[in-house]
PDB file of N, CA and C in Angstrom:
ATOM      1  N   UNK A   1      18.052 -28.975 113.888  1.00  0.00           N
ATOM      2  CA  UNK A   1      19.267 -28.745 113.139  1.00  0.00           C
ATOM      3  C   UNK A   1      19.271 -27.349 112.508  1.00  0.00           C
ATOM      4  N   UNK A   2      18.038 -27.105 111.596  1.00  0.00           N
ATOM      5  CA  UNK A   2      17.918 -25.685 111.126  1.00  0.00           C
ATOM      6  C   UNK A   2      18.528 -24.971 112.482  1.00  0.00           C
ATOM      7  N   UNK A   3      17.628 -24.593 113.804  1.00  0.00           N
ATOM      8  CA  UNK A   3      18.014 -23.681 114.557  1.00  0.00           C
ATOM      9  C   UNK A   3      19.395 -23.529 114.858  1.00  0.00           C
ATOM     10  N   UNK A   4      20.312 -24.950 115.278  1.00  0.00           N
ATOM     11  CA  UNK A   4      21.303 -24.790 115.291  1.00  0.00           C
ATOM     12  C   UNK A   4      22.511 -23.857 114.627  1.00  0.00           C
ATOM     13  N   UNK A   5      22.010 -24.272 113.481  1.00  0.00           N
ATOM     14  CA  UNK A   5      22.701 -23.689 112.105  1.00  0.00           C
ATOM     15  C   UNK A   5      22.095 -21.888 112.473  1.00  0.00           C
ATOM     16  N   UNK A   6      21.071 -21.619 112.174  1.00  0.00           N
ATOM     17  CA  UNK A   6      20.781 -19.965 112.447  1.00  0.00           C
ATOM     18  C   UNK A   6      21.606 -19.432 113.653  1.00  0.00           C
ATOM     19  N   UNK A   7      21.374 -20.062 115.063  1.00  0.00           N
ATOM     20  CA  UNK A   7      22.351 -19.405 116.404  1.00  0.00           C
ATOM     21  C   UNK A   7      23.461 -19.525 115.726  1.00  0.00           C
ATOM     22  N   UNK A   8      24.122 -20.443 114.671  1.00  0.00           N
ATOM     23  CA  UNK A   8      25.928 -20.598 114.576  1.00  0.00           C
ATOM     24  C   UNK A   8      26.244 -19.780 113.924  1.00  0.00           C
ATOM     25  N   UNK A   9      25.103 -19.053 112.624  1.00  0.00           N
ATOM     26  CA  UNK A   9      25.325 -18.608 112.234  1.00  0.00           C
ATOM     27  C   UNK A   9      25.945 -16.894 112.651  1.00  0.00           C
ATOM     28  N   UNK A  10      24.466 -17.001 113.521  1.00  0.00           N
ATOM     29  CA  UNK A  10      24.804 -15.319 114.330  1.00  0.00           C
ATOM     30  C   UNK A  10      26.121 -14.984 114.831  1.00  0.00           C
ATOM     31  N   UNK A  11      27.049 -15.880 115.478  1.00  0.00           N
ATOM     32  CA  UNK A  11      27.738 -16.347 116.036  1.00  0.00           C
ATOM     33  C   UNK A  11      29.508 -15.817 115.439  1.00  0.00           C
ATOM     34  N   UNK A  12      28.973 -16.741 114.320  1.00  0.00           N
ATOM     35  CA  UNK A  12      29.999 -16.491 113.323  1.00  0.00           C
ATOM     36  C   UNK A  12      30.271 -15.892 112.235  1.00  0.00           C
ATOM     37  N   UNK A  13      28.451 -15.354 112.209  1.00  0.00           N
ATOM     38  CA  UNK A  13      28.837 -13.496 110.983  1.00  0.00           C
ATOM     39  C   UNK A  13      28.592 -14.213 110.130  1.00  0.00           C
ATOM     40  N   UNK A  14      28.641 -13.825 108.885  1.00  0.00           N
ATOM     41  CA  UNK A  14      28.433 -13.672 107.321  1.00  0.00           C
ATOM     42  C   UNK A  14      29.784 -14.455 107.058  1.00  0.00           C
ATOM     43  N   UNK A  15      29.261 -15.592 106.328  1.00  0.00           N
ATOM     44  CA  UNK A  15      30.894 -16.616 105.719  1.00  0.00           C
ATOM     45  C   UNK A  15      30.519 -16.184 104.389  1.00  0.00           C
ATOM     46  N   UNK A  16      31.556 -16.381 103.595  1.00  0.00           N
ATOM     47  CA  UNK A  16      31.230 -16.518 102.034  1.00  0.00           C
ATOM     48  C   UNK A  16      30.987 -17.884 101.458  1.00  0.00           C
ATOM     49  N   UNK A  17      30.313 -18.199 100.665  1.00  0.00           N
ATOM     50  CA  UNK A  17      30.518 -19.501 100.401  1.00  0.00           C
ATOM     51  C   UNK A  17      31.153 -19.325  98.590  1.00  0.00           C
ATOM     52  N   UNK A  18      31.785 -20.476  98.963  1.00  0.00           N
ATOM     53  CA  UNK A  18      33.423 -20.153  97.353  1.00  0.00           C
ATOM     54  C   UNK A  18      32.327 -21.707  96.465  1.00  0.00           C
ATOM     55  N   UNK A  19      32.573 -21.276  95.528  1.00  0.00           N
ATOM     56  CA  UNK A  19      32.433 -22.254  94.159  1.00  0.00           C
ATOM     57  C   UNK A  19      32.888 -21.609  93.060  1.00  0.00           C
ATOM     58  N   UNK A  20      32.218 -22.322  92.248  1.00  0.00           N
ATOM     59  CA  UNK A  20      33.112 -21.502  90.764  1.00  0.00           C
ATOM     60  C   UNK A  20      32.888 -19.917  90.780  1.00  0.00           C
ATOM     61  N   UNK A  21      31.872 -19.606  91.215  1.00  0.00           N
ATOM     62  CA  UNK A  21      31.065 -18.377  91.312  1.00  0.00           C
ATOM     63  C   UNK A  21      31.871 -17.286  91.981  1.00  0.00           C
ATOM     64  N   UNK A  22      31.660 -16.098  91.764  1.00  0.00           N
ATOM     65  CA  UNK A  22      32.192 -15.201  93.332  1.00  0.00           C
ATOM     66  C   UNK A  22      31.446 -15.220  94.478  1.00  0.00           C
ATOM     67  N   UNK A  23      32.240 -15.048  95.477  1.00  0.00           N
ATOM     68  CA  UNK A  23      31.558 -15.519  96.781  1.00  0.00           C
ATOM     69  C   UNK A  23      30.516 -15.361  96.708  1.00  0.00           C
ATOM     70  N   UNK A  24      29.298 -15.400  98.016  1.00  0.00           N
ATOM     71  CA  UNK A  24      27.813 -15.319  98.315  1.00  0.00           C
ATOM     72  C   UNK A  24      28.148 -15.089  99.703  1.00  0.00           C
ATOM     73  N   UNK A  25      27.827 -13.923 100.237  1.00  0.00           N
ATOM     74  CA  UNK A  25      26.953 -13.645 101.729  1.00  0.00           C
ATOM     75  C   UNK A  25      26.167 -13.732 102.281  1.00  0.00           C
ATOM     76  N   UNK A  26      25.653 -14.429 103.443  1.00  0.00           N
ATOM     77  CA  UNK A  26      24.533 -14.458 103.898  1.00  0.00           C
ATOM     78  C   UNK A  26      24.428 -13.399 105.195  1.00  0.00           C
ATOM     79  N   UNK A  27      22.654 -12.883 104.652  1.00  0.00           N
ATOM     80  CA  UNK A  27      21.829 -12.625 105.914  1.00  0.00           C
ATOM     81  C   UNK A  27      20.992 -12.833 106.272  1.00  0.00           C
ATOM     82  N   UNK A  28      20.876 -12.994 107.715  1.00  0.00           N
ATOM     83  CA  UNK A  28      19.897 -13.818 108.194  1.00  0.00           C
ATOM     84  C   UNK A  28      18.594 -12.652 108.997  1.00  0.00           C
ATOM     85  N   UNK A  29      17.277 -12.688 108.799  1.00  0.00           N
ATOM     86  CA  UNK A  29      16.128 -12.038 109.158  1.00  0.00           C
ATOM     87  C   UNK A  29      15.888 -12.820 110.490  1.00  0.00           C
ATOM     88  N   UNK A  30      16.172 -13.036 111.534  1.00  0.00           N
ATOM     89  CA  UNK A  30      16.046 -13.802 112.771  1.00  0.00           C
ATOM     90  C   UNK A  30      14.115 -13.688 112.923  1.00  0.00           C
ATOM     91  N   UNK A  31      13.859 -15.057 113.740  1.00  0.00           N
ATOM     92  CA  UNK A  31      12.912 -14.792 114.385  1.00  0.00           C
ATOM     93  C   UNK A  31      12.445 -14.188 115.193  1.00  0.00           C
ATOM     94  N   UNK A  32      10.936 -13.777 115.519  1.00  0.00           N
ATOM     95  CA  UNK A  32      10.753 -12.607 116.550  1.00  0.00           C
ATOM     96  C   UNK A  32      11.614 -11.508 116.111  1.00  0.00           C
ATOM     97  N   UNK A  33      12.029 -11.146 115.589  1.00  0.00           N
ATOM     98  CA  UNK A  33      13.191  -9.730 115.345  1.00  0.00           C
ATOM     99  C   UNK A  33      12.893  -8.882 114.750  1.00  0.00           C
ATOM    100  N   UNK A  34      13.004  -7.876 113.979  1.00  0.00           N
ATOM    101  CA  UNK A  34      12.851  -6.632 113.331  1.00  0.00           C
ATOM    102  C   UNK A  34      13.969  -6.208 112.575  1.00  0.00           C
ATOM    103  N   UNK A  35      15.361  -7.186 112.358  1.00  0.00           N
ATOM    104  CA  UNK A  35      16.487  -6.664 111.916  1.00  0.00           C
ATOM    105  C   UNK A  35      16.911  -7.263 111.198  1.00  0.00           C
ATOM    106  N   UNK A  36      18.233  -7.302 110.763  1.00  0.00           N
ATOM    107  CA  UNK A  36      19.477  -7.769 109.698  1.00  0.00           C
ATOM    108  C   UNK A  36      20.544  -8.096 110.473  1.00  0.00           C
ATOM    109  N   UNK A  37      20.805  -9.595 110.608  1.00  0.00           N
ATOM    110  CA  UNK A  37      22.000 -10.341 111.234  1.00  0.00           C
ATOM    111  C   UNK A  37      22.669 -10.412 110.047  1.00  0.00           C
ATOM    112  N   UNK A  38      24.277 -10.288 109.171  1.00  0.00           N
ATOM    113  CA  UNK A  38      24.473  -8.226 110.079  1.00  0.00           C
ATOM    114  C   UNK A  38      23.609  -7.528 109.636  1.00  0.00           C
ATOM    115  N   UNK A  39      24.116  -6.300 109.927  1.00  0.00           N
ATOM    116  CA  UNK A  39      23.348  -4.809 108.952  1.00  0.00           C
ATOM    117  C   UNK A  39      24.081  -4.408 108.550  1.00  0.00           C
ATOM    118  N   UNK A  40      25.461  -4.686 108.734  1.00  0.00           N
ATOM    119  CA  UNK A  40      26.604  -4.286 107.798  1.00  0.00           C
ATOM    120  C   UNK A  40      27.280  -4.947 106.838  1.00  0.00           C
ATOM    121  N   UNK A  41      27.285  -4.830 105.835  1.00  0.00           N
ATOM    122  CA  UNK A  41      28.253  -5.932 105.142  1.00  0.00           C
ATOM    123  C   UNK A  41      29.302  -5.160 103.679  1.00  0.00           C
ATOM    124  N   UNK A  42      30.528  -5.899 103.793  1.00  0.00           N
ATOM    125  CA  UNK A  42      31.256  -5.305 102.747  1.00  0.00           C
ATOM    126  C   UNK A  42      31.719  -6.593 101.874  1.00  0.00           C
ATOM    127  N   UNK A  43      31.482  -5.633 100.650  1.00  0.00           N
ATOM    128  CA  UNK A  43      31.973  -7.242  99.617  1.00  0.00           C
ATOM    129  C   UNK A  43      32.864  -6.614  98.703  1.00  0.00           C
ATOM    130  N   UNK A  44      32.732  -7.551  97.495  1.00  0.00           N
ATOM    131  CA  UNK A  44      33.489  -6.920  96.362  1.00  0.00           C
ATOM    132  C   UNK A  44      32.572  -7.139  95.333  1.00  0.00           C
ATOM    133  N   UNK A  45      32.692  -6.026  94.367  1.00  0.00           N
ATOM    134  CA  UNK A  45      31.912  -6.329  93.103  1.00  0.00           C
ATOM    135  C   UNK A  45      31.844  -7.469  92.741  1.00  0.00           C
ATOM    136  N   UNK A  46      31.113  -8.581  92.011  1.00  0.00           N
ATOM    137  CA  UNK A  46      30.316  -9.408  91.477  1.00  0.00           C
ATOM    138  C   UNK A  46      30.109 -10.127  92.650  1.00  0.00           C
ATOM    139  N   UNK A  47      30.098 -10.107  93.782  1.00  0.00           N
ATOM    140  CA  UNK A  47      29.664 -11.323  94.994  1.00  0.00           C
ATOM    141  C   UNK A  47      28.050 -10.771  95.062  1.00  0.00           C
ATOM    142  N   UNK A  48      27.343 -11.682  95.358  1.00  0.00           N
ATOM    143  CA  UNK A  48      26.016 -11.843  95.830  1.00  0.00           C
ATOM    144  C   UNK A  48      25.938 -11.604  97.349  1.00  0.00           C
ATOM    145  N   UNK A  49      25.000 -11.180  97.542  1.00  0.00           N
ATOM    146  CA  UNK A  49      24.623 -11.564  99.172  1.00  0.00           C
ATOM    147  C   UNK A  49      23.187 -12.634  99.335  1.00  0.00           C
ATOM    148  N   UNK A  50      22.782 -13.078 100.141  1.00  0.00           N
ATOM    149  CA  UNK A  50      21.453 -13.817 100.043  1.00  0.00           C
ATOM    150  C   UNK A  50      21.157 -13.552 101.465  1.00  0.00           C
ATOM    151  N   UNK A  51      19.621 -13.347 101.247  1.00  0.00           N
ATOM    152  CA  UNK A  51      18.858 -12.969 102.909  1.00  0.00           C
ATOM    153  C   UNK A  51      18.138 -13.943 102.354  1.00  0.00           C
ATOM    154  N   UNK A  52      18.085 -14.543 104.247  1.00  0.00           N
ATOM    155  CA  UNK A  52      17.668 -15.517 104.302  1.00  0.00           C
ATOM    156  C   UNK A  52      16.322 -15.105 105.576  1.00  0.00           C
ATOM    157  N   UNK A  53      14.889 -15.229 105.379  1.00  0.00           N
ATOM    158  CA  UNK A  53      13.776 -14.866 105.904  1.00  0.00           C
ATOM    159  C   UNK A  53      13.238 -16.254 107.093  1.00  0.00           C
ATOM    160  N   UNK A  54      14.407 -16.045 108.165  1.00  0.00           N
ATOM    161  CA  UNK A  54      13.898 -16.867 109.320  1.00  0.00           C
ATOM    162  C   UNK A  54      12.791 -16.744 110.233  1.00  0.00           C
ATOM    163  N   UNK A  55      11.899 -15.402 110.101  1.00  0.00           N
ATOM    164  CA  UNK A  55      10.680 -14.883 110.653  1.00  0.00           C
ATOM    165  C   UNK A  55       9.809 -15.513 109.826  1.00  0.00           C
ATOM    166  N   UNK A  56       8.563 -14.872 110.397  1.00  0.00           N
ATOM    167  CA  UNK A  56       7.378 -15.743 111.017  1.00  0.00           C
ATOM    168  C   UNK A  56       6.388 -14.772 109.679  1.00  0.00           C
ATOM    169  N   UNK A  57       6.927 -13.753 109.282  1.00  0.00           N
ATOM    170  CA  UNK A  57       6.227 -12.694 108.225  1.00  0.00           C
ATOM    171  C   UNK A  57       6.950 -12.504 106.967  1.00  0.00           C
ATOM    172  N   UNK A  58       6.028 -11.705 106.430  1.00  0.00           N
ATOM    173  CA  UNK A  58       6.725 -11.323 105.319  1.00  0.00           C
ATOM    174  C   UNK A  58       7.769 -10.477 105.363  1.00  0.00           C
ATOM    175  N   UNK A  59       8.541 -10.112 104.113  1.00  0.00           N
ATOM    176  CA  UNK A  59       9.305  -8.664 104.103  1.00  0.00           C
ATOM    177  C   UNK A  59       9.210  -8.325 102.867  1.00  0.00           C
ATOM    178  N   UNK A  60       9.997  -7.061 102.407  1.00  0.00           N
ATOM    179  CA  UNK A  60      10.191  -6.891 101.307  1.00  0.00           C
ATOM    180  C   UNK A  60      11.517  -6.141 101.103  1.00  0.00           C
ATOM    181  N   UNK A  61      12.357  -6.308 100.784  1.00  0.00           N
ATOM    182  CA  UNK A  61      13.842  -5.854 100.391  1.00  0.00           C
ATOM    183  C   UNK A  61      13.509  -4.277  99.648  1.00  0.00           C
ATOM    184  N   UNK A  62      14.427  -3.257 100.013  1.00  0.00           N
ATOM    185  CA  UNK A  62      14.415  -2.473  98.808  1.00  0.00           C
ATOM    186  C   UNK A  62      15.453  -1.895  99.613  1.00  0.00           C
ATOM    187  N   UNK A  63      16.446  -1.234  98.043  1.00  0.00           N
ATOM    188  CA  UNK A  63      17.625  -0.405  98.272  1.00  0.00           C
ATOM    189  C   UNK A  63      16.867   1.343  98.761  1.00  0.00           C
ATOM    190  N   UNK A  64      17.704   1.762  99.360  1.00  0.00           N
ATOM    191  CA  UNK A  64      17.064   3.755  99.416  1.00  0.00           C
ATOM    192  C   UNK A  64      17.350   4.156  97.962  1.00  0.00           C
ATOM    193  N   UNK A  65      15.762   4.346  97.710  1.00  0.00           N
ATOM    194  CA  UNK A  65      15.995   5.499  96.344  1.00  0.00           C
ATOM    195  C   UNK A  65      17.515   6.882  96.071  1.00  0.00           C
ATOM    196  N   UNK A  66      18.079   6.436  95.339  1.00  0.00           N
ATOM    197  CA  UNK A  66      19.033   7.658  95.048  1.00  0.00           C
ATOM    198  C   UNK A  66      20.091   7.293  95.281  1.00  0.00           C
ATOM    199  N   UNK A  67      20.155   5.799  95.785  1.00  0.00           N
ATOM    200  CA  UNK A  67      21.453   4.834  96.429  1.00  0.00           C
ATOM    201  C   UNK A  67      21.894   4.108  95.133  1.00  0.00           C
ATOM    202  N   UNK A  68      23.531   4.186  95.043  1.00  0.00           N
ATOM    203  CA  UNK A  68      24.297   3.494  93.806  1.00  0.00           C
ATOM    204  C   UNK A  68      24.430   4.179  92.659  1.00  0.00           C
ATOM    205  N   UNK A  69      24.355   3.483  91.895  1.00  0.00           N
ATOM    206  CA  UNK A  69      24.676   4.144  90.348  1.00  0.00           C
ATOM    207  C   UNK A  69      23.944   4.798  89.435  1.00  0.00           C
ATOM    208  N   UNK A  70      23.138   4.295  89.746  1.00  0.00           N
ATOM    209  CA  UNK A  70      21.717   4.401  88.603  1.00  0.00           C
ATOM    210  C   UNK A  70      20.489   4.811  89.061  1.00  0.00           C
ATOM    211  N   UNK A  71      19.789   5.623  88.728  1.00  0.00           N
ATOM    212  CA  UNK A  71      18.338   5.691  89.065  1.00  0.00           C
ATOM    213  C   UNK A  71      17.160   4.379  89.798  1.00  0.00           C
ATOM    214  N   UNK A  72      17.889   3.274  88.980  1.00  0.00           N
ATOM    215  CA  UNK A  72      17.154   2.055  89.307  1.00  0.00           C
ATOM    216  C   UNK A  72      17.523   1.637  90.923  1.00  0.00           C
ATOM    217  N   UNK A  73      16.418   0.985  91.487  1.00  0.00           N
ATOM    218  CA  UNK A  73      16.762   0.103  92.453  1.00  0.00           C
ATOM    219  C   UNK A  73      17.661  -0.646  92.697  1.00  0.00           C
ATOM    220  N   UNK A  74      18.509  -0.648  93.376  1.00  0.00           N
ATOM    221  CA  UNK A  74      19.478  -1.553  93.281  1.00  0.00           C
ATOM    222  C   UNK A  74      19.091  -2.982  93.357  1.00  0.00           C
ATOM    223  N   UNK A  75      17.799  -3.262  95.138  1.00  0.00           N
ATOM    224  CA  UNK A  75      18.044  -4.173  95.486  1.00  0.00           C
ATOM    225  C   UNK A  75      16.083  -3.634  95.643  1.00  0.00           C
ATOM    226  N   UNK A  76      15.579  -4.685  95.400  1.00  0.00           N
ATOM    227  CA  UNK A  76      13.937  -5.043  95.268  1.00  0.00           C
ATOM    228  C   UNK A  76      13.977  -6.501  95.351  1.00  0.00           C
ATOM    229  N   UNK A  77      13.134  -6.779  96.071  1.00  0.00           N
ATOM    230  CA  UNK A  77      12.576  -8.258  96.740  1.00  0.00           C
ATOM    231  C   UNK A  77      11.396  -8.665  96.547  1.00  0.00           C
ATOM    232  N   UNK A  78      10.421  -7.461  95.657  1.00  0.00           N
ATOM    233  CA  UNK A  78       8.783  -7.929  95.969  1.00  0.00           C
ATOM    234  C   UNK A  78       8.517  -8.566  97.559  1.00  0.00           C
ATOM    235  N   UNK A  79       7.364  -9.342  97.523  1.00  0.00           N
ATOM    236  CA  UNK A  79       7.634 -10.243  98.722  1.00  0.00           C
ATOM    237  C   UNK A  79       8.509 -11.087  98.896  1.00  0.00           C
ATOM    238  N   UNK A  80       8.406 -11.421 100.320  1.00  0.00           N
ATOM    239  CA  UNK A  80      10.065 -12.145 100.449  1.00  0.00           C
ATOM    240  C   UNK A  80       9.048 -12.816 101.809  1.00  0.00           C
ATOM    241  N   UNK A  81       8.599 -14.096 101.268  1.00  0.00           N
ATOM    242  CA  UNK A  81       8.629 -14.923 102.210  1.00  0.00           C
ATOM    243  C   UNK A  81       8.506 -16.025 103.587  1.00  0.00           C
ATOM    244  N   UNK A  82       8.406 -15.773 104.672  1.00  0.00           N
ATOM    245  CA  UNK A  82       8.751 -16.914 105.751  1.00  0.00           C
ATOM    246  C   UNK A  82       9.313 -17.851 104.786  1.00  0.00           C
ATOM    247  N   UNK A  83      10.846 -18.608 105.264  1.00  0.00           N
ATOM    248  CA  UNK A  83      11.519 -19.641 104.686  1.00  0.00           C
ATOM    249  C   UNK A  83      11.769 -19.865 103.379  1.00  0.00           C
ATOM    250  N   UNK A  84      12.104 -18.133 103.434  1.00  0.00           N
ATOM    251  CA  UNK A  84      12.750 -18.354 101.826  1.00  0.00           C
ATOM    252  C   UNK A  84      13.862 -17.096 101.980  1.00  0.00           C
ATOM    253  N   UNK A  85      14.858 -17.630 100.239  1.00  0.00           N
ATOM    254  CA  UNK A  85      15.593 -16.877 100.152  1.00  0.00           C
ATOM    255  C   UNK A  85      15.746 -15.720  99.155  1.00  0.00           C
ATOM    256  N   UNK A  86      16.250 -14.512  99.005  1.00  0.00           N
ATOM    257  CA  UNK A  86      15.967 -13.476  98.323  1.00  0.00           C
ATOM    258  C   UNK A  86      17.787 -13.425  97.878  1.00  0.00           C
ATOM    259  N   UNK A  87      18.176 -13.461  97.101  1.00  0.00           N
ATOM    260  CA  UNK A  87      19.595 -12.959  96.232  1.00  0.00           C
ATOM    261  C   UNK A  87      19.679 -12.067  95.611  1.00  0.00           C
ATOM    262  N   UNK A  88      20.977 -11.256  95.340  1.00  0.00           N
ATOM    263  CA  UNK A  88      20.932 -10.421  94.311  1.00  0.00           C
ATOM    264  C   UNK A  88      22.906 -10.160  94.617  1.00  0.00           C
ATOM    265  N   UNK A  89      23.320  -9.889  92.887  1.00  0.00           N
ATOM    266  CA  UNK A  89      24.645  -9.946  92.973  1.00  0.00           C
ATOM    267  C   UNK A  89      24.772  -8.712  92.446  1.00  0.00           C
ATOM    268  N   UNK A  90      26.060  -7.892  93.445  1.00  0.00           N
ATOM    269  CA  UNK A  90      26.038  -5.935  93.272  1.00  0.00           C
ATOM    270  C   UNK A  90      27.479  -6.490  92.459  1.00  0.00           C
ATOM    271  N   UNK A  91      26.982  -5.740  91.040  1.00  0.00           N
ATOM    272  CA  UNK A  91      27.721  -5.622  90.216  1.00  0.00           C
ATOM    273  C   UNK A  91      29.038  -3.938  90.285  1.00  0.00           C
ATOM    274  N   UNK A  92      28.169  -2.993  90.487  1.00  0.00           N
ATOM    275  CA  UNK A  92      29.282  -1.900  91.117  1.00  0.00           C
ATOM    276  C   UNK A  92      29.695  -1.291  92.386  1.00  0.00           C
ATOM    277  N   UNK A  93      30.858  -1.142  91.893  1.00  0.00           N
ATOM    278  CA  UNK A  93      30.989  -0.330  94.163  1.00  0.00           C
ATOM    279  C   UNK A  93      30.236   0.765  94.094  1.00  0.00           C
ATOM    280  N   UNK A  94      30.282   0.939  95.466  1.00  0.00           N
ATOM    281  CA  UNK A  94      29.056   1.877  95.943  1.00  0.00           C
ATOM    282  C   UNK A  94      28.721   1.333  97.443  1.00  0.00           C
ATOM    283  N   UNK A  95      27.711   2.464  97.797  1.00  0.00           N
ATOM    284  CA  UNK A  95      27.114   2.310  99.107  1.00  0.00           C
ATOM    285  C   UNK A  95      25.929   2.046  98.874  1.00  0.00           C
ATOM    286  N   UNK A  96      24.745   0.915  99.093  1.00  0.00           N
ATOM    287  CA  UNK A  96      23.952   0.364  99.545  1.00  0.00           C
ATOM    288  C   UNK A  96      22.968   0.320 100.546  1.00  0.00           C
ATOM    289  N   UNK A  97      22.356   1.563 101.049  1.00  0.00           N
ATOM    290  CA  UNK A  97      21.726   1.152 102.079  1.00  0.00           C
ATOM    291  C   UNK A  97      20.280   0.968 101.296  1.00  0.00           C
ATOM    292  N   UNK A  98      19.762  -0.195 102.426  1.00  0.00           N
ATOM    293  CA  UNK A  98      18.518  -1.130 102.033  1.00  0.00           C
ATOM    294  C   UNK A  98      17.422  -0.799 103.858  1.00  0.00           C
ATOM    295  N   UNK A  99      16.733  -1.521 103.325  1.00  0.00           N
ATOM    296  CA  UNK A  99      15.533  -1.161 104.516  1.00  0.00           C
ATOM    297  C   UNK A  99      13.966  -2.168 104.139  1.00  0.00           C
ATOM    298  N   UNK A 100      13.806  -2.306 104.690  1.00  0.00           N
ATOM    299  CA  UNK A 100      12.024  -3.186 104.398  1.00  0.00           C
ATOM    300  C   UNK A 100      10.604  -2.445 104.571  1.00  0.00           C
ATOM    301  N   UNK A 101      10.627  -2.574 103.332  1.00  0.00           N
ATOM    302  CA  UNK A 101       9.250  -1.653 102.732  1.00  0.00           C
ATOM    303  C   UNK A 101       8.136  -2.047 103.748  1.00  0.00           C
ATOM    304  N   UNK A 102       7.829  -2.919 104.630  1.00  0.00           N
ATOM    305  CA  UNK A 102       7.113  -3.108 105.398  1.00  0.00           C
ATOM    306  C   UNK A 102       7.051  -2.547 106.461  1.00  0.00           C
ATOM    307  N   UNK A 103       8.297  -3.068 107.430  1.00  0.00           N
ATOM    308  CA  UNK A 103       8.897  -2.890 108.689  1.00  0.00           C
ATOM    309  C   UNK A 103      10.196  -1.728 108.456  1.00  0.00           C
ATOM    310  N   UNK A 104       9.646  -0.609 108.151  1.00  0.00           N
ATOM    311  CA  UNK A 104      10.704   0.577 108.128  1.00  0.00           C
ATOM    312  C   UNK A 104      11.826   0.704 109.043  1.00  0.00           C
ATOM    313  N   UNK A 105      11.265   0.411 109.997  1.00  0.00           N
ATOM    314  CA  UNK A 105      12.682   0.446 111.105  1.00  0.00           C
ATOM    315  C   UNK A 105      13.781  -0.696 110.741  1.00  0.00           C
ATOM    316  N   UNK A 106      13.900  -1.746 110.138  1.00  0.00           N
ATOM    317  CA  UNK A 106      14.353  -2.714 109.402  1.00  0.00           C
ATOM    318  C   UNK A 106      15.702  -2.159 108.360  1.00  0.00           C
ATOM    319  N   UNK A 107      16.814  -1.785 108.732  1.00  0.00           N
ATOM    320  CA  UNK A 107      17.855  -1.037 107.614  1.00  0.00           C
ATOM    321  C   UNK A 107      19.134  -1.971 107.854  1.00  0.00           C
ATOM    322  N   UNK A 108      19.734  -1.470 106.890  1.00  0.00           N
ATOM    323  CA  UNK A 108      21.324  -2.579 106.627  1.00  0.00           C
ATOM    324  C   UNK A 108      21.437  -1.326 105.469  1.00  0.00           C
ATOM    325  N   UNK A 109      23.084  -2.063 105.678  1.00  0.00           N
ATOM    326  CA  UNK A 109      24.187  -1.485 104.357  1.00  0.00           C
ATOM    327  C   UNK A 109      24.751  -2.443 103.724  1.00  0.00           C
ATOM    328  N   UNK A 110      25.210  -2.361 102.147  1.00  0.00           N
ATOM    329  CA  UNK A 110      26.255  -3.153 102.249  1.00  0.00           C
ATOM    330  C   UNK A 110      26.882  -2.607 101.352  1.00  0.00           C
ATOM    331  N   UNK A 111      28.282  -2.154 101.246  1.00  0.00           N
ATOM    332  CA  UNK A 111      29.347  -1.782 100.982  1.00  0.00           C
ATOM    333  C   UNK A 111      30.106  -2.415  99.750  1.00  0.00           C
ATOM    334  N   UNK A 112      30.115  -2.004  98.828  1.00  0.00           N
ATOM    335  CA  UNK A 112      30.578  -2.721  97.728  1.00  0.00           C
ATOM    336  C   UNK A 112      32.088  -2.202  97.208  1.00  0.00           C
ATOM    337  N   UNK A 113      33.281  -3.046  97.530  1.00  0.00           N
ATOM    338  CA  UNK A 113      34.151  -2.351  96.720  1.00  0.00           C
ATOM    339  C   UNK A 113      34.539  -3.102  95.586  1.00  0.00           C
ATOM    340  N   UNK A 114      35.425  -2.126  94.880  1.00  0.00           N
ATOM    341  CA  UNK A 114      35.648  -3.124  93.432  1.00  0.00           C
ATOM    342  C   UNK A 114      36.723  -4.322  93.740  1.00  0.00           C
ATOM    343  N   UNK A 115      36.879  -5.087  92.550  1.00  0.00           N
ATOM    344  CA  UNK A 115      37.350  -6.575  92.576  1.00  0.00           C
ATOM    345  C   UNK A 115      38.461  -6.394  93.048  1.00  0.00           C
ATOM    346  N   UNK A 116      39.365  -4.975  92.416  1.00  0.00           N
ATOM    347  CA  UNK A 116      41.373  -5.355  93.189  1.00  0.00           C
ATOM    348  C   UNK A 116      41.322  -4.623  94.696  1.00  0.00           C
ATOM    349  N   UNK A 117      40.495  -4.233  95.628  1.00  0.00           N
ATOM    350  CA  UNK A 117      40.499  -3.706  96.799  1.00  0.00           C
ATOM    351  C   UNK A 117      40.253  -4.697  97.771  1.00  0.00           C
TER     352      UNK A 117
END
């Protein structure tokens, strides 16, 4: 059933999921892979995204230094995993690119615009 759900997912991209909350995005770290199902993603300020670590290793999330607003990291994961999930909700617009402190070749964006766009 899990697998099912991961191929449907690929399939059908990044859904949001709605509750009281602002949306949530998912991405998925595929098995055997090296990448970000997507590597692109656009949201709106206060939505979350969540990567979801379907490989067999570790990772570690991090935004590119000098990316967003602030000096700070945007997006840090420490370790991240086999069968787990890593969240984080981008509070300002901006551009986002992220990459895995491990597996360097490993990059995504995600695109943040504000709430009335």
């Amino acid at each position: 059933m899990i697998i099912f759900l991961f191929f449907l997912s690929l399939i059908l991209g990044p859904l949001p999921v709605y509750g009281a909350e602002s949306p949530s995005y998912d991405i998925q770290i595929p098995p055997d892979a090296y990448k970000f199902i997507p590597d692109k993603l656009t949201i709106k300020a206060g939505d979350s995204v969540r990567w979801h670590n379907n490989s067999d290793r570790k990772h570690v999330l991090s935004s590119v230094p000098g990316s967003g607003n602030s000096d700070e990291l945007e997006i840090f994961s420490d370790e991240f995993h086999p069968g787990t999930i890593y969240s984080h909700t981008f509070k300002e617009p901006g551009e986002y690119p992220y990459f895995c402190y491990i597996h360097n070749k490993m990059t995504g964006i995600i695109t943040v615009r504000g709430k009335d766009q």
